[in-house]
N, C-alpha and C. Protein backbone atom coordinates (compact mmCIF):
# COMPACT_ATOMS: atom_id res chain seq x y z
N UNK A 1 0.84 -1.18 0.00
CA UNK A 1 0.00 0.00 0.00
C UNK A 1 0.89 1.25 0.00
N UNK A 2 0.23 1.71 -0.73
CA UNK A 2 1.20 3.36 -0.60
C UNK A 2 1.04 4.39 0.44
N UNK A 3 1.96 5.07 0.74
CA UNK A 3 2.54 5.76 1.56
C UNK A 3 0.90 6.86 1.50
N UNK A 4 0.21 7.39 2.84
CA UNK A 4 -0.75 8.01 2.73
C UNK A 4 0.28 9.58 2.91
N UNK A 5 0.68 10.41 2.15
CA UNK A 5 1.79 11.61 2.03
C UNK A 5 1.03 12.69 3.13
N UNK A 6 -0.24 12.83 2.19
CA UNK A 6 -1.23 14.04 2.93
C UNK A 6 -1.37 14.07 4.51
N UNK A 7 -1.81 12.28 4.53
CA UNK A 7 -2.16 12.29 6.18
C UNK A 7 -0.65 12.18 7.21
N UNK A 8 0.34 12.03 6.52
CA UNK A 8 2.00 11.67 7.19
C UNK A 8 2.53 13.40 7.21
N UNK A 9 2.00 14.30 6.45
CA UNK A 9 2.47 15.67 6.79
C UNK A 9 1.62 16.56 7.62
N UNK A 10 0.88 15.82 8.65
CA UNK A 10 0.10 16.30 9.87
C UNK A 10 -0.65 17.50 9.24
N UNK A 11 -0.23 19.00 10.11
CA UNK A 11 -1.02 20.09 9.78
C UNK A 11 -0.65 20.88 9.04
N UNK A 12 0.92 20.39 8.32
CA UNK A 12 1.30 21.07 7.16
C UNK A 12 0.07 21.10 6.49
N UNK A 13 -0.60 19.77 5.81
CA UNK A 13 -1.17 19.54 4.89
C UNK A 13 -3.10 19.51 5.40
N UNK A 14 -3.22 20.54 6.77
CA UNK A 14 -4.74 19.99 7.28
C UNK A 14 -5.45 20.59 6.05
N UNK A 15 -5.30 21.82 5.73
CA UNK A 15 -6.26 21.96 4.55
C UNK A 15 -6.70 21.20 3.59
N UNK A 16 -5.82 20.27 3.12
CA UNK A 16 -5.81 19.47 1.74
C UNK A 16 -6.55 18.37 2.35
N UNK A 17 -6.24 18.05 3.56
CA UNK A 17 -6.91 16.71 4.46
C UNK A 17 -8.55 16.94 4.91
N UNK A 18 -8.86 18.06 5.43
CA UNK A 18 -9.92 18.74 5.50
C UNK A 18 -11.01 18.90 4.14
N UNK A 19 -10.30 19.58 3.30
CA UNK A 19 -10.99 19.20 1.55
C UNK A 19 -11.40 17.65 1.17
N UNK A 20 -10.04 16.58 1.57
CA UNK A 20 -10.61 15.49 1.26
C UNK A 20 -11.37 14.81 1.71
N UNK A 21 -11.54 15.05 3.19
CA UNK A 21 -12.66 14.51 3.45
C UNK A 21 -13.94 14.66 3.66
N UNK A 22 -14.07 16.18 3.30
CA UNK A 22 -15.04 16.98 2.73
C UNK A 22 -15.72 16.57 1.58
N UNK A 23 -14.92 16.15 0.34
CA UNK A 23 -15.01 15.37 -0.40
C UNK A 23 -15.82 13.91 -0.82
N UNK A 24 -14.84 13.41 0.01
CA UNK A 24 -15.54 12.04 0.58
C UNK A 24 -16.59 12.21 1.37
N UNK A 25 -17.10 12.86 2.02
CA UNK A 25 -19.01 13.16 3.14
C UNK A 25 -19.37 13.17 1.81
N UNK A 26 -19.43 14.45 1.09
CA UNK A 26 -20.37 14.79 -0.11
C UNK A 26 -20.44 13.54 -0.68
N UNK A 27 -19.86 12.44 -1.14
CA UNK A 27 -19.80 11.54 -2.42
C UNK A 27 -20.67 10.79 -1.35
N UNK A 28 -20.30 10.16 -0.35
CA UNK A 28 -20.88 9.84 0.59
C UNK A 28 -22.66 9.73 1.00
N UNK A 29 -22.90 11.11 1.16
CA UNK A 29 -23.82 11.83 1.31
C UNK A 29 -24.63 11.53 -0.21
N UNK A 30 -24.11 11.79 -1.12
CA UNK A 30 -24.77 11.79 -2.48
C UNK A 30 -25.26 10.07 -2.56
N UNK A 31 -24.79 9.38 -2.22
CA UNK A 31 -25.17 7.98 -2.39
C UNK A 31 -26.32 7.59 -1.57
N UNK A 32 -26.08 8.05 -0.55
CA UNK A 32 -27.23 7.94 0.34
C UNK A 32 -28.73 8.87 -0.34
N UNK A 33 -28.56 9.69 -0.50
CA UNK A 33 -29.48 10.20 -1.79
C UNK A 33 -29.88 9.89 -2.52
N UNK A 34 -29.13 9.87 -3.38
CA UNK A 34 -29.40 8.85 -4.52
C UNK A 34 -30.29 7.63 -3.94
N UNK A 35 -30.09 7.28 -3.48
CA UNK A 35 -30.81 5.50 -2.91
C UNK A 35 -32.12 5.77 -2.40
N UNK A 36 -32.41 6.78 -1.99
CA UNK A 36 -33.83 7.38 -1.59
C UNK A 36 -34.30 8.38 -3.03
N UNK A 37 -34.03 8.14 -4.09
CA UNK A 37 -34.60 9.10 -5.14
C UNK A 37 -34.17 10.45 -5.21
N UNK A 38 -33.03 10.79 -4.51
CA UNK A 38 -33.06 12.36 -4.80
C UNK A 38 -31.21 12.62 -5.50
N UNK A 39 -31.29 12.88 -6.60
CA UNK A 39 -30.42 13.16 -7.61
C UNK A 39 -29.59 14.14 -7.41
N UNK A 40 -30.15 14.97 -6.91
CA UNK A 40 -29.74 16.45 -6.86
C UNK A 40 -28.28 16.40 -6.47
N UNK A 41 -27.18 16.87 -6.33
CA UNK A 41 -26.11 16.94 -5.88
C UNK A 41 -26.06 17.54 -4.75
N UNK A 42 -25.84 16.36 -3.67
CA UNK A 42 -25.86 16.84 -1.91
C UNK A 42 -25.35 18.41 -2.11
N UNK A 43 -24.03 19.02 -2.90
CA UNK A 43 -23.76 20.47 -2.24
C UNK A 43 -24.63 21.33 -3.16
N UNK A 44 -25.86 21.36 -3.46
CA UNK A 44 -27.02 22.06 -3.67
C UNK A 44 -27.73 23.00 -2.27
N UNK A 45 -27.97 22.02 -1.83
CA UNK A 45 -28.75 21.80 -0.59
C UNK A 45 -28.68 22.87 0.18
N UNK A 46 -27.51 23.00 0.73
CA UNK A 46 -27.11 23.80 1.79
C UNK A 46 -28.42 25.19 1.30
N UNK A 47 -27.80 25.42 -0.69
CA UNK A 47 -28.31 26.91 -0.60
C UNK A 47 -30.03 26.70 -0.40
N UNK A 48 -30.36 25.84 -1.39
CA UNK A 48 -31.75 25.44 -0.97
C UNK A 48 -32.42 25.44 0.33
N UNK A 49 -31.67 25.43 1.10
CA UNK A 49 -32.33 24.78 2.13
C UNK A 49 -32.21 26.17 3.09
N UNK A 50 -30.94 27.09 3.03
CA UNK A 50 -31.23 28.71 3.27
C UNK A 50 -32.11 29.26 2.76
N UNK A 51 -32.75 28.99 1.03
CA UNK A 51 -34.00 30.11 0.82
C UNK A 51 -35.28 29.24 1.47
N UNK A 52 -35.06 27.85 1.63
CA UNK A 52 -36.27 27.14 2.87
C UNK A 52 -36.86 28.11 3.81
N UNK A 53 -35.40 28.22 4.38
CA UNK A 53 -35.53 28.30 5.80
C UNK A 53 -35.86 30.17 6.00
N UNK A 54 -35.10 30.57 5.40
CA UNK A 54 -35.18 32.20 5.39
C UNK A 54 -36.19 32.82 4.32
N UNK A 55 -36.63 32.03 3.22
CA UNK A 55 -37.27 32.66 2.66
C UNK A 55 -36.39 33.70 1.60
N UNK A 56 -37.26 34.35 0.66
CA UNK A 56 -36.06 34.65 -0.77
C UNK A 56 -35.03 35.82 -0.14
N UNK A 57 -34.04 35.84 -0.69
CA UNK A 57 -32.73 36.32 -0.24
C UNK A 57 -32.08 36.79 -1.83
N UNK A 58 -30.93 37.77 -1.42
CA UNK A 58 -30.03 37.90 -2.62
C UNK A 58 -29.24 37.23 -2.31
N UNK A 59 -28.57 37.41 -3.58
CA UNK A 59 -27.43 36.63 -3.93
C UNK A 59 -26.06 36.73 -2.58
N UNK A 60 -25.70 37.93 -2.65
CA UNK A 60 -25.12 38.40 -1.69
C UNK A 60 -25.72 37.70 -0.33
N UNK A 61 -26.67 38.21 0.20
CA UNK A 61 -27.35 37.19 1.59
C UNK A 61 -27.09 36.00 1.67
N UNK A 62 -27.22 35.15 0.32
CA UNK A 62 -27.06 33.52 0.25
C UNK A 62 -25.90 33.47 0.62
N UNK A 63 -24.77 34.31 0.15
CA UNK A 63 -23.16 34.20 0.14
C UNK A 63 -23.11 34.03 1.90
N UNK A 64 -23.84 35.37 2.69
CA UNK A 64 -23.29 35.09 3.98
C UNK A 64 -23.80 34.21 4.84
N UNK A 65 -25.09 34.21 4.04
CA UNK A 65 -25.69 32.79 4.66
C UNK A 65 -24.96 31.52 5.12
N UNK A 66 -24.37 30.72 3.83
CA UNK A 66 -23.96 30.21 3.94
C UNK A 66 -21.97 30.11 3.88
N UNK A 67 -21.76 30.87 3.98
CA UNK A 67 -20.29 31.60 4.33
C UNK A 67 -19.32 31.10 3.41
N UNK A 68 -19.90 31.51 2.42
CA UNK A 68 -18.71 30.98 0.94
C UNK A 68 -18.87 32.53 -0.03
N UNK A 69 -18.24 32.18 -1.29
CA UNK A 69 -18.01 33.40 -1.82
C UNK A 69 -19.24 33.50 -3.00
N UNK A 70 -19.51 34.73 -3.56
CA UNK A 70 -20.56 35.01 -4.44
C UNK A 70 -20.64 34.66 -5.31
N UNK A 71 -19.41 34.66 -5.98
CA UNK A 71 -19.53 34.01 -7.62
C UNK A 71 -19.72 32.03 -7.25
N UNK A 72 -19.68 31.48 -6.25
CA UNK A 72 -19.45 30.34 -6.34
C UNK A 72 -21.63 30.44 -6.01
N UNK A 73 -22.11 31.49 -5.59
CA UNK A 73 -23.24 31.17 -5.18
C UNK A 73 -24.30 31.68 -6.18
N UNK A 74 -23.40 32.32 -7.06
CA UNK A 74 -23.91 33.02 -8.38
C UNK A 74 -23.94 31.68 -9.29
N UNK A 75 -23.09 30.83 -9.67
CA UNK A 75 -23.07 30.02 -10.85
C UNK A 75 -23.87 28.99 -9.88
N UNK A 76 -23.75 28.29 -8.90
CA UNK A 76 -24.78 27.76 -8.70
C UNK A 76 -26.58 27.91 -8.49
N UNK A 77 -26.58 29.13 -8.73
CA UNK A 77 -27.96 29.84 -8.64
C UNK A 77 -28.63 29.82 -10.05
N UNK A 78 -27.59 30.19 -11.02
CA UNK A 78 -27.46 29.90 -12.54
C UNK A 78 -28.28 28.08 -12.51
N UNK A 79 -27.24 27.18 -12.20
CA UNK A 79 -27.81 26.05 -12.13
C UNK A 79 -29.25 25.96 -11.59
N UNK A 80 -29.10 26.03 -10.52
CA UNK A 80 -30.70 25.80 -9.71
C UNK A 80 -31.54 26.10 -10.67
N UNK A 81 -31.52 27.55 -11.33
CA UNK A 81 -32.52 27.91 -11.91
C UNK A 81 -32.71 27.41 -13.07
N UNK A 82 -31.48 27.01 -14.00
CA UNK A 82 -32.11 26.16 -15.35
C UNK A 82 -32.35 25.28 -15.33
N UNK A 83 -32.57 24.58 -13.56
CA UNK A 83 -32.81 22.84 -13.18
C UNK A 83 -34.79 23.60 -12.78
N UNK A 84 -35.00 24.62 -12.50
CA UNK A 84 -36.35 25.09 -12.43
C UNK A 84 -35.98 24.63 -10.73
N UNK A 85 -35.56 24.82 -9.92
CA UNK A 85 -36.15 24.77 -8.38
C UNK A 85 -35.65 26.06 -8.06
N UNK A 86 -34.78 27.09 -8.25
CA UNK A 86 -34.98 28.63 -7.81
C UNK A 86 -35.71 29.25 -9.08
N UNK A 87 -36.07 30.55 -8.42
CA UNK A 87 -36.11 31.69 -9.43
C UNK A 87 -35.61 33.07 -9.15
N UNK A 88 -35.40 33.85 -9.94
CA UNK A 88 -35.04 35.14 -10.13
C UNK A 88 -35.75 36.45 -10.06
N UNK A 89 -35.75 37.27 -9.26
CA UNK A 89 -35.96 38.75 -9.93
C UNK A 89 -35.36 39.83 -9.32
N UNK A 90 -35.16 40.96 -10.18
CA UNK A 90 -34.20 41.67 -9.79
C UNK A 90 -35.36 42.48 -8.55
N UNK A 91 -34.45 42.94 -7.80
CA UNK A 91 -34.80 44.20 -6.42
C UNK A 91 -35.48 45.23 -7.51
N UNK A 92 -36.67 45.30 -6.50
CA UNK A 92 -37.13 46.74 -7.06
C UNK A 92 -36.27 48.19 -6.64
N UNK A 93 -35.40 48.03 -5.64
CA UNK A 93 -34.69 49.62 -5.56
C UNK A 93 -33.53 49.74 -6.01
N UNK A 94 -32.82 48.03 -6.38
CA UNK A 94 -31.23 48.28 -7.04
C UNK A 94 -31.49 46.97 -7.93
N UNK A 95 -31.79 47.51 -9.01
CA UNK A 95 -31.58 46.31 -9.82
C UNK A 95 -30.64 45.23 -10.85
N UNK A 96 -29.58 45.65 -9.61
CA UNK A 96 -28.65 45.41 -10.07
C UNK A 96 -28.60 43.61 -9.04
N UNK A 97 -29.17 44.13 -7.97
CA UNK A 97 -29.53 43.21 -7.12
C UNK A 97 -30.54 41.89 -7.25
N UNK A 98 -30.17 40.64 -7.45
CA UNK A 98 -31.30 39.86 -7.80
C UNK A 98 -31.51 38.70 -6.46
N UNK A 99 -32.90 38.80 -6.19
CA UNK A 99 -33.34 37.90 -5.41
C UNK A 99 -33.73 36.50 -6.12
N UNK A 100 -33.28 35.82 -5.35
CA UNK A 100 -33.75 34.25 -5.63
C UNK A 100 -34.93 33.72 -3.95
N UNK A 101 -35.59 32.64 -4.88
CA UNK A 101 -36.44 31.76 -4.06
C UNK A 101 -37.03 30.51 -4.87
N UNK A 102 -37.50 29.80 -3.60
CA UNK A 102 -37.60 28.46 -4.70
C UNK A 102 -38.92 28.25 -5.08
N UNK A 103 -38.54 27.60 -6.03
CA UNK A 103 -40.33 27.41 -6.89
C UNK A 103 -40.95 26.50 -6.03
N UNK A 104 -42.12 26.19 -6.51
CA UNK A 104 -42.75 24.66 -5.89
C UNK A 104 -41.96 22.80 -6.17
N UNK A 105 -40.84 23.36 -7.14
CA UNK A 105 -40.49 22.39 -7.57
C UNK A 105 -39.52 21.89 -6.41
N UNK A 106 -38.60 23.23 -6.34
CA UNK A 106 -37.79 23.15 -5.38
C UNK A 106 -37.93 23.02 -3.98
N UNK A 107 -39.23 23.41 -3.54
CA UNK A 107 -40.02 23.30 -2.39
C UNK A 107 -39.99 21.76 -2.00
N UNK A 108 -40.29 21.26 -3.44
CA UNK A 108 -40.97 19.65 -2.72
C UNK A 108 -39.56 18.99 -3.04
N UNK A 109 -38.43 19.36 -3.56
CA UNK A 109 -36.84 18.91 -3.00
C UNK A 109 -36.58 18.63 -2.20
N UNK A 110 -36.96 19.86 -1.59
CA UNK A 110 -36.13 20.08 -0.27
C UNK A 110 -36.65 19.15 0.88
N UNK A 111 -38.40 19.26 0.72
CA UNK A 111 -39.12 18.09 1.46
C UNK A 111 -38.45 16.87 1.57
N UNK A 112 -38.32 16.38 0.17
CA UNK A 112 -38.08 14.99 0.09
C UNK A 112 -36.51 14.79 0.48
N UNK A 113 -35.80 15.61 0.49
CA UNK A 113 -34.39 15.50 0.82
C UNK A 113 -34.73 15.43 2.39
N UNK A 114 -34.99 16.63 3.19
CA UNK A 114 -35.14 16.23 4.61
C UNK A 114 -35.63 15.18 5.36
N UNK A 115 -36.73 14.28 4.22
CA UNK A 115 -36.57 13.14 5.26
C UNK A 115 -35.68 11.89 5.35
N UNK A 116 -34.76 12.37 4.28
CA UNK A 116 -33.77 11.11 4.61
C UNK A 116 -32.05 11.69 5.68
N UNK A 117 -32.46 13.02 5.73
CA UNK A 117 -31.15 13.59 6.12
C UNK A 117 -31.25 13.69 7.68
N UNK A 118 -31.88 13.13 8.32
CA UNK A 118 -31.74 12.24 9.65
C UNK A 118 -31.03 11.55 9.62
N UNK A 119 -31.37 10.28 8.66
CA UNK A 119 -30.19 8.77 8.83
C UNK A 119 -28.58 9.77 8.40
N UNK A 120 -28.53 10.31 7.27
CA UNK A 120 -27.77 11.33 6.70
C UNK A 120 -26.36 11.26 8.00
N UNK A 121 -27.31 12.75 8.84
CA UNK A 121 -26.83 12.97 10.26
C UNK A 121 -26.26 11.85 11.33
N UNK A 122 -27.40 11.13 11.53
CA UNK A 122 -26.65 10.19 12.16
C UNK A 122 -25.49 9.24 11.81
N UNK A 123 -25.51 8.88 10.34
CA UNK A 123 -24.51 7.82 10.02
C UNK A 123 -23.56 8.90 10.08
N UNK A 124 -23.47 10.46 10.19
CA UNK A 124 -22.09 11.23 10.08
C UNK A 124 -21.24 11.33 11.75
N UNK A 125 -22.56 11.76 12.45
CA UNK A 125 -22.43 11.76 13.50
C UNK A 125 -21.50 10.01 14.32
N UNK A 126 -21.98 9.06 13.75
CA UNK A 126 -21.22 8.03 14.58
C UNK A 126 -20.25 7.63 13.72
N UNK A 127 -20.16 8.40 12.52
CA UNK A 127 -18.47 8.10 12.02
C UNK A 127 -17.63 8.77 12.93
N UNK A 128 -18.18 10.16 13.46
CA UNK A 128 -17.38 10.95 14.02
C UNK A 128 -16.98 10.75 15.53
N UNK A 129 -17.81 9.92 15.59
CA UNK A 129 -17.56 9.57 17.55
C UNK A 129 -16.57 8.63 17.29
N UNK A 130 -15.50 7.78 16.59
CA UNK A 130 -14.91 6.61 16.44
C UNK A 130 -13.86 7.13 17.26
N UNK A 131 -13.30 8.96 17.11
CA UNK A 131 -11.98 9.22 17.20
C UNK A 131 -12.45 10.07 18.58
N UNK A 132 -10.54 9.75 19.40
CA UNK A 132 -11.01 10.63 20.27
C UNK A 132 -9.31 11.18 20.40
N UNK A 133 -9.23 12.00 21.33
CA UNK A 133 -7.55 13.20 21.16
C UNK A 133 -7.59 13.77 20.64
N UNK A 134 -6.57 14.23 19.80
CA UNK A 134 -6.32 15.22 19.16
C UNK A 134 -6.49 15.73 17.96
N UNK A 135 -6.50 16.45 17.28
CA UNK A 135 -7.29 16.50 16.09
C UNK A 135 -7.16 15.88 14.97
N UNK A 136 -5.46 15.90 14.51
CA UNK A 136 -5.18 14.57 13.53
C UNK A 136 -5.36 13.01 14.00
N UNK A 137 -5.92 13.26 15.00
CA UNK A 137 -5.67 11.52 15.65
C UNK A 137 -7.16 11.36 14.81
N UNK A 138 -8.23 11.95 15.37
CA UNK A 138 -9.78 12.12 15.36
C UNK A 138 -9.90 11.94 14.13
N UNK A 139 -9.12 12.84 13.01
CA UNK A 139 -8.64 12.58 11.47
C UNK A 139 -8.78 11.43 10.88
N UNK A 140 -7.95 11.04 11.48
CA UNK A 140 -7.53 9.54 10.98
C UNK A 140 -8.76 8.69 11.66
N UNK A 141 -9.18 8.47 12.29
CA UNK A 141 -10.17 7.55 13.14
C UNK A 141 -11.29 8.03 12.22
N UNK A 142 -11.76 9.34 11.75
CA UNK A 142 -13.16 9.33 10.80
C UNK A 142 -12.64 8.87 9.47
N UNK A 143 -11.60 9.06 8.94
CA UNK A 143 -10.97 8.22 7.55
C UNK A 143 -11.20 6.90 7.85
N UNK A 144 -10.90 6.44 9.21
CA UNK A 144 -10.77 4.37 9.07
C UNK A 144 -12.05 4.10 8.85
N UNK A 145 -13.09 5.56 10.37
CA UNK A 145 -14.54 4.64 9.68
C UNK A 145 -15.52 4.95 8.69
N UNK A 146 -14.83 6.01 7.97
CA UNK A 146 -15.51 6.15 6.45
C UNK A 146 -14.84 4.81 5.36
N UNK A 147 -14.13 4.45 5.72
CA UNK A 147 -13.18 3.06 4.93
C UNK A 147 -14.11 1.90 5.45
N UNK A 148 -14.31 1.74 6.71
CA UNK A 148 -14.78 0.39 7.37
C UNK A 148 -16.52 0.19 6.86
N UNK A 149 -17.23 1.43 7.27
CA UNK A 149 -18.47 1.41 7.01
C UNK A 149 -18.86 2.80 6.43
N UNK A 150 -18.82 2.88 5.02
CA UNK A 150 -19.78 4.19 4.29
C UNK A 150 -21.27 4.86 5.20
N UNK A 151 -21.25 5.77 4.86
CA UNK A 151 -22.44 6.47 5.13
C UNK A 151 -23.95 5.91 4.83
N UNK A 152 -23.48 5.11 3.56
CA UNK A 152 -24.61 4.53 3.08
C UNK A 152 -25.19 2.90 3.46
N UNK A 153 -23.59 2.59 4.33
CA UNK A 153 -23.77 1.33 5.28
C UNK A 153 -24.80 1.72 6.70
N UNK A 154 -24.18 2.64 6.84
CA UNK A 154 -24.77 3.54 8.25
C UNK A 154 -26.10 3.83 8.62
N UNK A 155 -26.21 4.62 7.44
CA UNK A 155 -27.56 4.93 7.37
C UNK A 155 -28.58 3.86 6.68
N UNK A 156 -28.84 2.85 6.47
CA UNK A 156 -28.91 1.21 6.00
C UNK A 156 -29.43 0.46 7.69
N UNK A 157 -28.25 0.61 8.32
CA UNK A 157 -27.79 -0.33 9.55
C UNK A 157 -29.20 0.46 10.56
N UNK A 158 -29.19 1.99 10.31
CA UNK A 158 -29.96 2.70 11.67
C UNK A 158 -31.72 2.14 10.96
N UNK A 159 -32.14 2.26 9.32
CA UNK A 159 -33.29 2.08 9.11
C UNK A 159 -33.70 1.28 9.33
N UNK A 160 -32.98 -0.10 9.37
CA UNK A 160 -33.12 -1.39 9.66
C UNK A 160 -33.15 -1.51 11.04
N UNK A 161 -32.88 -0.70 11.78
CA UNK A 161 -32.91 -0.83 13.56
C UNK A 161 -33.89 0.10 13.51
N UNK A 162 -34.81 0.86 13.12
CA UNK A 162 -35.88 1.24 13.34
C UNK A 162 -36.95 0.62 12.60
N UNK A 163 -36.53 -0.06 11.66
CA UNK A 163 -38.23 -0.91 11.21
C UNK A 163 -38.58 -1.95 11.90
């Protein structure tokens, strides 16, 4: 087996380690989705699920909403909307300003996404209890049990202990 480089250069490399396993939840996460009917690409959601919760917002708002940058919340807004679950219109006092909110389409998304993002939570949540110390230790202990048992094992294992 090859040398794991990323995880052997501790916190030189936490960013890159942090991304990847950021990475890996989402793919993760998306499977578990997928398996309940919902296509959508898990990092949709987040914004979806801010114009849910808050109701229509600009572009800008979405940005601090969810604490990433504009153009990344701009081209995905682009998407949403030629997938038909947001829509557009500019501010009536700066129209330079455009509000988004979600259609009915996107409404009943978001529905159907929330009821599987319990098991979601939990199978993340008891990957994350595996590790305990210090932070690269904890690292490595949610890598073994994203290796040992997927998200989509997890969340499988809890439905089956509740039916």
């Amino acid at each position: 087996m090859t040398q794991d480089v990323v995880r052997a250069l501790g916190h030189l490399a936490l960013g890159t380690r942090l991304k990847r396993i950021g990475e890996r939840l989402q793919a993760q996460t998306q499977a578990v989705l997928a398996a309940h009917g919902v296509e959508t690409p898990a990092g949709h959601f987040p914004l979806l699920e801010a114009l849910a919760r808050l109701g229509p917002l600009s572009i800008g708002d979405l940005a601090d909403a969810l604490g990433v940058a504009q153009p990344g919340v701009t081209r995905l807004a682009d998407k949403l909307e030629a997938d038909g679950l947001v829509s557009s219109r500019k501010e009536s006092v700066d129209r330079r300003v455009r509000i988004l909110s979600l259609t009915p389409a996107g409404r009943r998304l978001v529905a159907r996404a929330r009821r599987v993002w319990p098991r979601i939570e939990a199978a993340v949540a008891e990957a994350c209890a595996e590790g305990r110390g210090p932070l690269l230790a904890r690292l490595a202990a949610l890598e073994a049990a994203l290796d040992a048992a997927p998200l989509a094992d997890r969340a499988q294992e809890r439905a089956d202990a509740s039916a």
